[in-house]
N, C-alpha and C. Protein backbone atom coordinates (compact mmCIF):
# COMPACT_ATOMS: atom_id res chain seq x y z
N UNK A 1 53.32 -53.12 13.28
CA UNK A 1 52.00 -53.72 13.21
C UNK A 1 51.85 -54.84 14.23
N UNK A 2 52.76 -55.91 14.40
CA UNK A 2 52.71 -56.75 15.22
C UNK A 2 52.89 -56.28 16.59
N UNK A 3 53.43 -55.05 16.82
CA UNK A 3 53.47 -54.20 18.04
C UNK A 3 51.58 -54.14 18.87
N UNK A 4 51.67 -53.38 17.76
CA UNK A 4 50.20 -52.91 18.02
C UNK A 4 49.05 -53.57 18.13
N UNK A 5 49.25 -55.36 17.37
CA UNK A 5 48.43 -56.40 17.64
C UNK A 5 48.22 -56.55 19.17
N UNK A 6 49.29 -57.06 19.52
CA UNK A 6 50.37 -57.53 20.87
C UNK A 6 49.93 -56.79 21.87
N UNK A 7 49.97 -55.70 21.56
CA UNK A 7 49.36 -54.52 22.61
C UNK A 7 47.96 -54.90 23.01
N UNK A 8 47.16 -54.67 21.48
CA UNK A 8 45.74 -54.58 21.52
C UNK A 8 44.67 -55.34 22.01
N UNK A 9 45.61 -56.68 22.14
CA UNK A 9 45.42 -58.29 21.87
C UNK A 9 45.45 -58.10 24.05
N UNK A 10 46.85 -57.49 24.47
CA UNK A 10 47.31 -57.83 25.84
C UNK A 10 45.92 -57.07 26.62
N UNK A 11 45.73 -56.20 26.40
CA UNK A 11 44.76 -54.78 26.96
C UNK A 11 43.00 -55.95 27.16
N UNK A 12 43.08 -56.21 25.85
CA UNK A 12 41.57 -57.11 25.57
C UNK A 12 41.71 -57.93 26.58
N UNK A 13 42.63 -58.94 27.20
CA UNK A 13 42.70 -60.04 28.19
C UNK A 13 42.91 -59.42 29.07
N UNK A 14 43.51 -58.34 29.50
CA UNK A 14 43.78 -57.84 30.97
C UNK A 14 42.22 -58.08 31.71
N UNK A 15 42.34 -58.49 32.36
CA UNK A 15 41.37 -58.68 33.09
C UNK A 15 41.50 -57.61 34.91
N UNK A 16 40.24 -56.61 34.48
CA UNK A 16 40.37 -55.69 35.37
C UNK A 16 39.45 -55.80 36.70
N UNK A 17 40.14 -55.44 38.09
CA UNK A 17 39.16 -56.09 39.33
C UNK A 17 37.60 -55.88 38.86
N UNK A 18 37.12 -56.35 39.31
CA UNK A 18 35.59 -56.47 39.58
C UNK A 18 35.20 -55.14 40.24
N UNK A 19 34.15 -54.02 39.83
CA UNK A 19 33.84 -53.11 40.42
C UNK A 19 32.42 -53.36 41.04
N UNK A 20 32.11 -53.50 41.96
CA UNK A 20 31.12 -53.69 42.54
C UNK A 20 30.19 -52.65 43.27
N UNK A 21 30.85 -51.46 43.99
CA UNK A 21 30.36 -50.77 45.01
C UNK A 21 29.66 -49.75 44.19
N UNK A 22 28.83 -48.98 45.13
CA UNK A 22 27.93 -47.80 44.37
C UNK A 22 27.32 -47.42 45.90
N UNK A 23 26.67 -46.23 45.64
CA UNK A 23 25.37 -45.86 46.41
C UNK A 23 24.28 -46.33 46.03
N UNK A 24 23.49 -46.98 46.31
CA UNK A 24 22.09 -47.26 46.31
C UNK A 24 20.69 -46.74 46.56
N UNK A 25 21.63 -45.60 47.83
CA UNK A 25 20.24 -45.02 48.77
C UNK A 25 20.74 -44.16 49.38
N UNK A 26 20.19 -42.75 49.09
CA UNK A 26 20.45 -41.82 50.27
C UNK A 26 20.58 -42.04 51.54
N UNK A 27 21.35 -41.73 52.52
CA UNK A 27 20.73 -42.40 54.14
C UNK A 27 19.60 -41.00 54.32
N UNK A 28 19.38 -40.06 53.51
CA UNK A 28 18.43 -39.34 53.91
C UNK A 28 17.33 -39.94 53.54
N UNK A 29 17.28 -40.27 52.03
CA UNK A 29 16.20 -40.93 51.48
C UNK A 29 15.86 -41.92 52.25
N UNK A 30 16.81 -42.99 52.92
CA UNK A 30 16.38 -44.29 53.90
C UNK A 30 15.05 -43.58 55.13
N UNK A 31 15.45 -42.47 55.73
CA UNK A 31 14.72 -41.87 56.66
C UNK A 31 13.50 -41.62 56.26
N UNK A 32 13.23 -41.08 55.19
CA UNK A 32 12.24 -40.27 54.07
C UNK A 32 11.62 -41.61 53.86
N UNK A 33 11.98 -42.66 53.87
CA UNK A 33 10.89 -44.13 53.49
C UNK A 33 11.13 -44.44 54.35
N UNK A 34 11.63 -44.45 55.34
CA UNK A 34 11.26 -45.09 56.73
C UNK A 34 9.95 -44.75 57.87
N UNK A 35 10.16 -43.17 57.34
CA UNK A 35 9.12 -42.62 58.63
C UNK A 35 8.17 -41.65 57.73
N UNK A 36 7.46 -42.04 56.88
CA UNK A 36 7.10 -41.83 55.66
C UNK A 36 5.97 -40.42 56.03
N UNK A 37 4.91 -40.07 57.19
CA UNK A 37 3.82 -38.98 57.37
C UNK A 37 5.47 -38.05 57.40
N UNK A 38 5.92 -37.71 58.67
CA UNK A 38 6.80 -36.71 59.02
C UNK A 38 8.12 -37.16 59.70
N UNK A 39 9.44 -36.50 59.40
CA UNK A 39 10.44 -37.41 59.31
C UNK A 39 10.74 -36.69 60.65
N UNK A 40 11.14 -37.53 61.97
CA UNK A 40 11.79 -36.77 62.86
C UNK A 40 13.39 -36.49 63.25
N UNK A 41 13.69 -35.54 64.10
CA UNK A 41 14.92 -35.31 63.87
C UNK A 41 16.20 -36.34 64.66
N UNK A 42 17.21 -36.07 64.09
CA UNK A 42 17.97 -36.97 64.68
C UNK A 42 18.51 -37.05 65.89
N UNK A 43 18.81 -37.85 66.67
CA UNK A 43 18.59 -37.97 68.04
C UNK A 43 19.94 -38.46 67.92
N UNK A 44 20.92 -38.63 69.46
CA UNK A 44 22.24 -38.95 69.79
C UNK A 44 21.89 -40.25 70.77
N UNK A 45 22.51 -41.41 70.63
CA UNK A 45 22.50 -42.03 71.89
C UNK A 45 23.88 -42.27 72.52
N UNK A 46 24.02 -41.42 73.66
CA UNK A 46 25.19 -41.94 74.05
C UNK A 46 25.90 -43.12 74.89
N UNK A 47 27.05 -43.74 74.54
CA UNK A 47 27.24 -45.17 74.90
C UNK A 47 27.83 -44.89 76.33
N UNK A 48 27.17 -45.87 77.01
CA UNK A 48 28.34 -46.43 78.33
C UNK A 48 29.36 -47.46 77.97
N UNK A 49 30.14 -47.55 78.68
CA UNK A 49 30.96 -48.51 78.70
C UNK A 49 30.38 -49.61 78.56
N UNK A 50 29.57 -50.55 79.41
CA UNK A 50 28.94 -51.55 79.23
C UNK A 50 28.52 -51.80 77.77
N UNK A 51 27.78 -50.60 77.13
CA UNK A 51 26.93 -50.93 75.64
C UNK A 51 28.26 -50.92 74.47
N UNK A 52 29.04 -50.34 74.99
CA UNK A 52 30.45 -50.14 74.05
C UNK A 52 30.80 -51.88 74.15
N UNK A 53 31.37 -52.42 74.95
CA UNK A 53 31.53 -53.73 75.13
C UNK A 53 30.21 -54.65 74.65
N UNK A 54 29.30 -54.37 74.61
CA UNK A 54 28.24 -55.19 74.27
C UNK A 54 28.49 -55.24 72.35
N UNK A 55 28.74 -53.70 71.87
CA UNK A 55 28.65 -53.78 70.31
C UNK A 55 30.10 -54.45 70.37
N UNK A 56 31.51 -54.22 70.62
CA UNK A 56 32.17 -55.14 70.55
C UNK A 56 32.69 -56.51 70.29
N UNK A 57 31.69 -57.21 71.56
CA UNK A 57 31.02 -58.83 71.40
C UNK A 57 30.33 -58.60 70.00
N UNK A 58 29.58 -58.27 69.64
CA UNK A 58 29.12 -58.63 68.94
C UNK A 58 29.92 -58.15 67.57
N UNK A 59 30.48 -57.18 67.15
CA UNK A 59 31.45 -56.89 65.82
C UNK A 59 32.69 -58.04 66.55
N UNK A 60 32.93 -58.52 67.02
CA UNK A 60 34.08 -59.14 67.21
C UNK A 60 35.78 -58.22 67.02
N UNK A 61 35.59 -56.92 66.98
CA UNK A 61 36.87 -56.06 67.21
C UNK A 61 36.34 -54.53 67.93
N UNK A 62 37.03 -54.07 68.09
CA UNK A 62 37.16 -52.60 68.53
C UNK A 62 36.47 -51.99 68.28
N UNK A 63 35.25 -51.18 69.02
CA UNK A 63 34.19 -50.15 68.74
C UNK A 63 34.63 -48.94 69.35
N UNK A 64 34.98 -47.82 69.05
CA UNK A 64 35.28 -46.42 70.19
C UNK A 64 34.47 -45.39 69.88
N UNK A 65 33.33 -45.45 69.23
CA UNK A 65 32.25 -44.75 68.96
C UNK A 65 31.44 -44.56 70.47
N UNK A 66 31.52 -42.96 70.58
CA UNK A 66 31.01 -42.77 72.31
C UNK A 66 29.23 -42.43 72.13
N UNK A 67 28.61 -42.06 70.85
CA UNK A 67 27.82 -41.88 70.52
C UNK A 67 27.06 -42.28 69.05
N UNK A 68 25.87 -42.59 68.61
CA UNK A 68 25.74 -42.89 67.66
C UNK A 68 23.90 -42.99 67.51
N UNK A 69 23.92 -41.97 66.42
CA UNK A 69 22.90 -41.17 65.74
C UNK A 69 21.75 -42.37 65.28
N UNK A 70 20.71 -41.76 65.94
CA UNK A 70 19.53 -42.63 65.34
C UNK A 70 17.96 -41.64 65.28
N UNK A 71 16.85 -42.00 64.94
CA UNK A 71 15.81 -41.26 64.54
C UNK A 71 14.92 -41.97 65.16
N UNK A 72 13.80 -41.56 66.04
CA UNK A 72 12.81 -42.31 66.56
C UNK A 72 11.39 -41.92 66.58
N UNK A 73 10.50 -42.15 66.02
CA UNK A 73 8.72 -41.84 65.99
C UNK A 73 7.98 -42.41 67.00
N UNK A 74 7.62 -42.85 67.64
CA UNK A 74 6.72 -43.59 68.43
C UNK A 74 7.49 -44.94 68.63
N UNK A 75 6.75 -46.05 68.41
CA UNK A 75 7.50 -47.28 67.95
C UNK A 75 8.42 -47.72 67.52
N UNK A 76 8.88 -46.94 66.09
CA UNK A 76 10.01 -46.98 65.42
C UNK A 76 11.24 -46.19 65.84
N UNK A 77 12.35 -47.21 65.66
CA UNK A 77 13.71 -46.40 65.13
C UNK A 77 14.42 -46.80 63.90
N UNK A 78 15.19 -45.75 63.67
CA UNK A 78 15.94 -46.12 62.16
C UNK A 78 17.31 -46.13 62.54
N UNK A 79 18.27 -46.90 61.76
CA UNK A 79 19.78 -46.74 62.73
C UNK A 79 20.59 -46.51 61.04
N UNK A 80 21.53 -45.60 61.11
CA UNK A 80 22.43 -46.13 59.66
C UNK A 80 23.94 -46.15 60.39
N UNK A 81 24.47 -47.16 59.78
CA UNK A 81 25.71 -47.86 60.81
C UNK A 81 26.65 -48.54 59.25
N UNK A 82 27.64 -48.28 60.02
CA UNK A 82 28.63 -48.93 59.09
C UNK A 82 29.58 -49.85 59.57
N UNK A 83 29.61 -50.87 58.57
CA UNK A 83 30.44 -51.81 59.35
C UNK A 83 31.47 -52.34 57.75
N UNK A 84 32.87 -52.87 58.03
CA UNK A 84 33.84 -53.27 57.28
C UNK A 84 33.78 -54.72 56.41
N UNK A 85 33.53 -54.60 55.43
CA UNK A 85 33.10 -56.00 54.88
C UNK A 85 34.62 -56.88 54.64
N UNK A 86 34.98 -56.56 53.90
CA UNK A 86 36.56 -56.96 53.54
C UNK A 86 37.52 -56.36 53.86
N UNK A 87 36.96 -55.03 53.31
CA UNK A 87 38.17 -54.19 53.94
C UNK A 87 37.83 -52.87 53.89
N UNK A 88 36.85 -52.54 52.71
CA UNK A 88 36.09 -51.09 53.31
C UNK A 88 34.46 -50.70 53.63
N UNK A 89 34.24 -49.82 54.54
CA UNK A 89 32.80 -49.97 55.09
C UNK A 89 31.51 -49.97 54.02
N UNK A 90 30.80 -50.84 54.73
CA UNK A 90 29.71 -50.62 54.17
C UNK A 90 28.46 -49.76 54.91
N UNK A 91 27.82 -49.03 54.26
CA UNK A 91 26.71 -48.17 54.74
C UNK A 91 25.35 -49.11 54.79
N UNK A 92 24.63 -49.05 56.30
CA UNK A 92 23.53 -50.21 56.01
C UNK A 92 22.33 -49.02 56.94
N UNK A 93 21.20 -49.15 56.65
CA UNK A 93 20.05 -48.61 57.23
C UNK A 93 19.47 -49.54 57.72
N UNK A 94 18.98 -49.60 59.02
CA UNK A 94 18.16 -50.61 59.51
C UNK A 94 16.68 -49.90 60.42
N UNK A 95 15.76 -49.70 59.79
CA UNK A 95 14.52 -49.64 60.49
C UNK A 95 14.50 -51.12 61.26
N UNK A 96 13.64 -50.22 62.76
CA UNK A 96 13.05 -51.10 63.33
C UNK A 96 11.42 -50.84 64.07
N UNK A 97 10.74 -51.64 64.43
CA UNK A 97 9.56 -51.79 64.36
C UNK A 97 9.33 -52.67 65.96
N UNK A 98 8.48 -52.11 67.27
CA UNK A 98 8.50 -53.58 68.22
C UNK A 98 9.39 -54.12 68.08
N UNK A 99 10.81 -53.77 68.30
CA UNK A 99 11.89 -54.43 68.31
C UNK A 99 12.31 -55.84 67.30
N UNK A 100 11.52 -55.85 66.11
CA UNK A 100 11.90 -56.64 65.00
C UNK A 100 12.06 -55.88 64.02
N UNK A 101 12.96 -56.15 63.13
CA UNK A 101 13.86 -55.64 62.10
C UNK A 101 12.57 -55.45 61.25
N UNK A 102 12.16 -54.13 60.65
CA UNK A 102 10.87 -53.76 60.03
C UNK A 102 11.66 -53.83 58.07
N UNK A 103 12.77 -53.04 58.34
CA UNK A 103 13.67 -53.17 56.58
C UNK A 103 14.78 -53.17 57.21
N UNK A 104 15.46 -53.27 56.24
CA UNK A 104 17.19 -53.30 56.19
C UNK A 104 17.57 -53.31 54.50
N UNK A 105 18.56 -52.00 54.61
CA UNK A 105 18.81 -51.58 53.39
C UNK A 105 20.20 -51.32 53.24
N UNK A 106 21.17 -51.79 52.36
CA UNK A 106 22.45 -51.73 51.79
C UNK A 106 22.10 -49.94 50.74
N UNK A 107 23.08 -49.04 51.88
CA UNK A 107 22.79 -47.65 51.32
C UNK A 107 23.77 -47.46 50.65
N UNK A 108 25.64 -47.46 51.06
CA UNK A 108 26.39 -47.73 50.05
C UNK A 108 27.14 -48.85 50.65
N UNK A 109 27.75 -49.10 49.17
CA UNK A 109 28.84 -50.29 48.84
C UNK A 109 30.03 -49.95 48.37
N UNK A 110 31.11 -50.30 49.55
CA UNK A 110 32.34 -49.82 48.45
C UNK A 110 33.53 -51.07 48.27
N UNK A 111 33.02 -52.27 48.82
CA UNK A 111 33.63 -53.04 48.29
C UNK A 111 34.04 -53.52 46.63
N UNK A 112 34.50 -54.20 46.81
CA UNK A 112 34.67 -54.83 44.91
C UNK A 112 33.69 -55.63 44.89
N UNK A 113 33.58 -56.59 45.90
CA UNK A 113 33.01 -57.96 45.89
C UNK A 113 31.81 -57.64 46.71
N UNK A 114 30.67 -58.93 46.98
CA UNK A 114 29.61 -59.21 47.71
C UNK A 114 28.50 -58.42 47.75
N UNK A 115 27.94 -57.44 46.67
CA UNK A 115 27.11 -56.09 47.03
C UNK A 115 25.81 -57.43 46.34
N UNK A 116 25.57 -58.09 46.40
CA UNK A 116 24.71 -59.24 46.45
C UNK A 116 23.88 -58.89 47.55
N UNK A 117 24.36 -58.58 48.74
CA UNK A 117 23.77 -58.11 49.86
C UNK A 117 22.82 -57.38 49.85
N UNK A 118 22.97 -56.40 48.55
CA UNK A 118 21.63 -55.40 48.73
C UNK A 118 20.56 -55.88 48.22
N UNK A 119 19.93 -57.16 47.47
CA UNK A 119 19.33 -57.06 46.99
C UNK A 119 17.61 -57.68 47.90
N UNK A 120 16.66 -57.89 47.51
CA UNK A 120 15.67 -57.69 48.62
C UNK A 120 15.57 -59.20 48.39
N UNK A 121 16.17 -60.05 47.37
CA UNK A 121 16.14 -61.79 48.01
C UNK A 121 17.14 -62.01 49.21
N UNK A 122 17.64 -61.43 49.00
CA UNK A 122 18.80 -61.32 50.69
C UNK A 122 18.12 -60.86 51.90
N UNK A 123 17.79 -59.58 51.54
CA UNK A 123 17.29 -58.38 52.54
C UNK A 123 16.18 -58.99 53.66
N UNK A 124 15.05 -59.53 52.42
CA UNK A 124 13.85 -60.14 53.03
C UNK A 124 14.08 -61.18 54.26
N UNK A 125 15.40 -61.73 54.40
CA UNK A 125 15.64 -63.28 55.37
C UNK A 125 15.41 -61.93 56.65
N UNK A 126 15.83 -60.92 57.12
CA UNK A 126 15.92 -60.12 58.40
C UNK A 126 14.39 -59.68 58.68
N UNK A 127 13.32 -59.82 57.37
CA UNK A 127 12.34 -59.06 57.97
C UNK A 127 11.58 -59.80 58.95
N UNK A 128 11.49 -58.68 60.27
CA UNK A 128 10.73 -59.37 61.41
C UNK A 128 11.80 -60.11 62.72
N UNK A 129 13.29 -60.03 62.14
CA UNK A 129 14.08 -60.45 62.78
C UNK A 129 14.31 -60.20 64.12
N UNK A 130 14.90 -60.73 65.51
CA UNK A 130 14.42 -60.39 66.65
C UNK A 130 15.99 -60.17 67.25
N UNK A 131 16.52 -59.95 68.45
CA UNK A 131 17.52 -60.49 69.06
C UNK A 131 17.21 -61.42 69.94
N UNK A 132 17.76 -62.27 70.33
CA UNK A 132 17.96 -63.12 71.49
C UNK A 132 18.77 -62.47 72.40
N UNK A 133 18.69 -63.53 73.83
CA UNK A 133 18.99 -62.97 74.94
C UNK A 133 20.36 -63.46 74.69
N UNK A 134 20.89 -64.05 74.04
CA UNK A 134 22.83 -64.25 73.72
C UNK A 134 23.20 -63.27 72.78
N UNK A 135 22.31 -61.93 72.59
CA UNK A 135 22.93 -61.15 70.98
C UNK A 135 22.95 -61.64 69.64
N UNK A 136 22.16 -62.72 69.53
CA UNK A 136 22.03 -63.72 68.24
C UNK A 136 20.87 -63.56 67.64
N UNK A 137 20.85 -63.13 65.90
CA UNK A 137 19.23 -63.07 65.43
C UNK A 137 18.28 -64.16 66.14
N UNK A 138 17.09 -64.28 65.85
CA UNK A 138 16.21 -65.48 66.18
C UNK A 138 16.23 -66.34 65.11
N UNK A 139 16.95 -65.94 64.46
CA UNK A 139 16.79 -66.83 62.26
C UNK A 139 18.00 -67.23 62.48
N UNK A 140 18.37 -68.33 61.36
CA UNK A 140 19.59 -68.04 60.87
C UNK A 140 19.57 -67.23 59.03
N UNK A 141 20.57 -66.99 58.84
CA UNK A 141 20.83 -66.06 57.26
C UNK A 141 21.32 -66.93 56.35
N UNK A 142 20.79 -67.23 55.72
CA UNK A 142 21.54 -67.50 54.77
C UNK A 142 22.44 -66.83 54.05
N UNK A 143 23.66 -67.36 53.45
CA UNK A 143 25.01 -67.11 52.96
C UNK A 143 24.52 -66.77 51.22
N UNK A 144 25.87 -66.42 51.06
CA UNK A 144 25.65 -65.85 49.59
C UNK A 144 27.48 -65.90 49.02
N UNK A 145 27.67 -67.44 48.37
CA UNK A 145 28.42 -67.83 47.71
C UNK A 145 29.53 -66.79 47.33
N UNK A 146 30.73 -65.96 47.90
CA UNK A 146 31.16 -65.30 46.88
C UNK A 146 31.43 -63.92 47.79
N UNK A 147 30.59 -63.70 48.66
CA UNK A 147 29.69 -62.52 49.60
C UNK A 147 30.26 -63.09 51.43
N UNK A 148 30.98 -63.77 51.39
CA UNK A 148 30.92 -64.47 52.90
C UNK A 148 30.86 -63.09 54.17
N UNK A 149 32.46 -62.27 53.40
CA UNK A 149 32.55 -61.02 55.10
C UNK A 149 31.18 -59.95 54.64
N UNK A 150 30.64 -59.92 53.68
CA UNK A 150 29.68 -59.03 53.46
C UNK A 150 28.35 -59.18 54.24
N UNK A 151 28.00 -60.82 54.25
CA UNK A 151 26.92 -61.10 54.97
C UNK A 151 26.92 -61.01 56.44
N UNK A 152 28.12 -61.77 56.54
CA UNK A 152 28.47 -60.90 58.21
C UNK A 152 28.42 -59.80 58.76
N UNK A 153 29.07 -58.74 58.01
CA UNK A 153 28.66 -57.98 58.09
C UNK A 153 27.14 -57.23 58.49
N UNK A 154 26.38 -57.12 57.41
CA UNK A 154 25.83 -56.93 57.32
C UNK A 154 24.70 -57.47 58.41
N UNK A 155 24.73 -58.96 59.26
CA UNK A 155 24.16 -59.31 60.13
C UNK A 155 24.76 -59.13 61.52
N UNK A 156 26.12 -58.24 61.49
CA UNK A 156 26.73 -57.80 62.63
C UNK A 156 25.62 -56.39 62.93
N UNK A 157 25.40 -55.61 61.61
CA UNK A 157 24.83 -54.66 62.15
C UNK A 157 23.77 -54.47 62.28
N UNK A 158 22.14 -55.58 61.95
CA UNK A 158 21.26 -56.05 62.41
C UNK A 158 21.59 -56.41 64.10
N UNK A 159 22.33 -56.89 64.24
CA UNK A 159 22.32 -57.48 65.56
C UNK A 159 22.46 -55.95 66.41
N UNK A 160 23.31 -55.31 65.97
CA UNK A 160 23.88 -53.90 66.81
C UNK A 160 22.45 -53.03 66.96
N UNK A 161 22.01 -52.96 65.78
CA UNK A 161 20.71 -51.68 65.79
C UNK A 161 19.50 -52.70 66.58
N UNK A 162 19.65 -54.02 66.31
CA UNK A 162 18.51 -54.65 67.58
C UNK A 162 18.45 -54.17 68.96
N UNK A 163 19.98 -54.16 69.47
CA UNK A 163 20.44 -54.49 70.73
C UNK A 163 20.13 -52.49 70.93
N UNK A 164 21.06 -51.60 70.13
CA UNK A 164 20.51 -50.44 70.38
C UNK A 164 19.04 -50.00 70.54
N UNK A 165 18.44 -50.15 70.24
CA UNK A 165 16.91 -50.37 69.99
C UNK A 165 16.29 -50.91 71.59
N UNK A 166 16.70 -51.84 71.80
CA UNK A 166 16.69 -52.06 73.19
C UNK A 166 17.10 -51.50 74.41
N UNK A 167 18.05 -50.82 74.00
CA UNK A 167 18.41 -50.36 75.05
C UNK A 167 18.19 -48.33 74.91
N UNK A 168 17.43 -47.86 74.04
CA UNK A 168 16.23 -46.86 73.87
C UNK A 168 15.46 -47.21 75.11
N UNK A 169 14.58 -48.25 75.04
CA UNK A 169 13.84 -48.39 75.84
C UNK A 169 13.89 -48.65 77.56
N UNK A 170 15.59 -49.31 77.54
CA UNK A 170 15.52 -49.59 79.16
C UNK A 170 15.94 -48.19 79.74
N UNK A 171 16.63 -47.22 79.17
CA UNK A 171 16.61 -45.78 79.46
C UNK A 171 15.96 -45.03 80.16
N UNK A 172 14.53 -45.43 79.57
CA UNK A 172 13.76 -44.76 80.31
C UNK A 172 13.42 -44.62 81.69
């Protein structure tokens, strides 16, 4: 009997990690509310060297992605990009609009910690967001107690789908 207290008693206090991550959002569904009359198809952009080094600077490690998938209507593009919060990726959608951040959406989460990120009191600080000519939003973000590599994140790849977005256009 005292076995089985002991046991029952140890199990109740174990205290088990924090599960945090989930899907939130189709990245199809992201497209499907992004480009809401007719959804167009997905397009390749392929990197030069130069733009490879540019996302670099800005993730602060190693990019070897030679290409990377985006959707474009007129005005708009949509980008879904993943970037490493702690230690495993996160899935982020970023519409853009005239080259300011139109949404930005946390599609999945597979961290333990920081999925704080998805929510639209967070989300909302990017809307309208711009790049600067140093690769730097025009805002600053506010932080989220608890969430530190998540927000980074997450404003590493605002900055990336800005700068891609831009460089759609000098292409031409």
């Amino acid at each position: 009997m005292f076995f089985t207290r002991t046991l029952f008693l140890s199990l109740c206090l174990f205290q088990f990690p924090a599960i945090a991550g989930g899907q939130y959002l189709e990245p199809d569904e992201f497209i499907r509310q992004t480009f809401r009359e007719s959804q167009p198809k997905a397009k390749a952009l392929w990197l030069k060297k130069e733009q490879r080094g540019k996302i670099k600077q800005i993730l602060a490690h190693d990019f070897r992605k030679l290409r990377i998938r985006y959707w474009k209507q007129e005005d708009k593009t949509a980008w879904i990009l993943n970037e490493i919060g702690k230690d495993k990726p996160i899935t982020i959608g970023v519409a853009i609009k005239d080259h300011k951040i139109e949404n930005i959406r946390v599609l999945i989460f597979r961290e333990s910690r920081g999925s704080e990120i998805r929510h639209d009191f967070f989300t909302r600080q990017f809307s309208q967001a711009s790049l600067k000519d140093d690769l730097q939003l025009d805002r600053s973000i506010d932080g989220i107690s608890g969430a530190t590599l998540s927000v980074r994140a997450i404003s590493k790849i605002a900055r990336i789908a800005l700068y891609l977005d831009q460089q759609l256009n000098t292409e031409k």
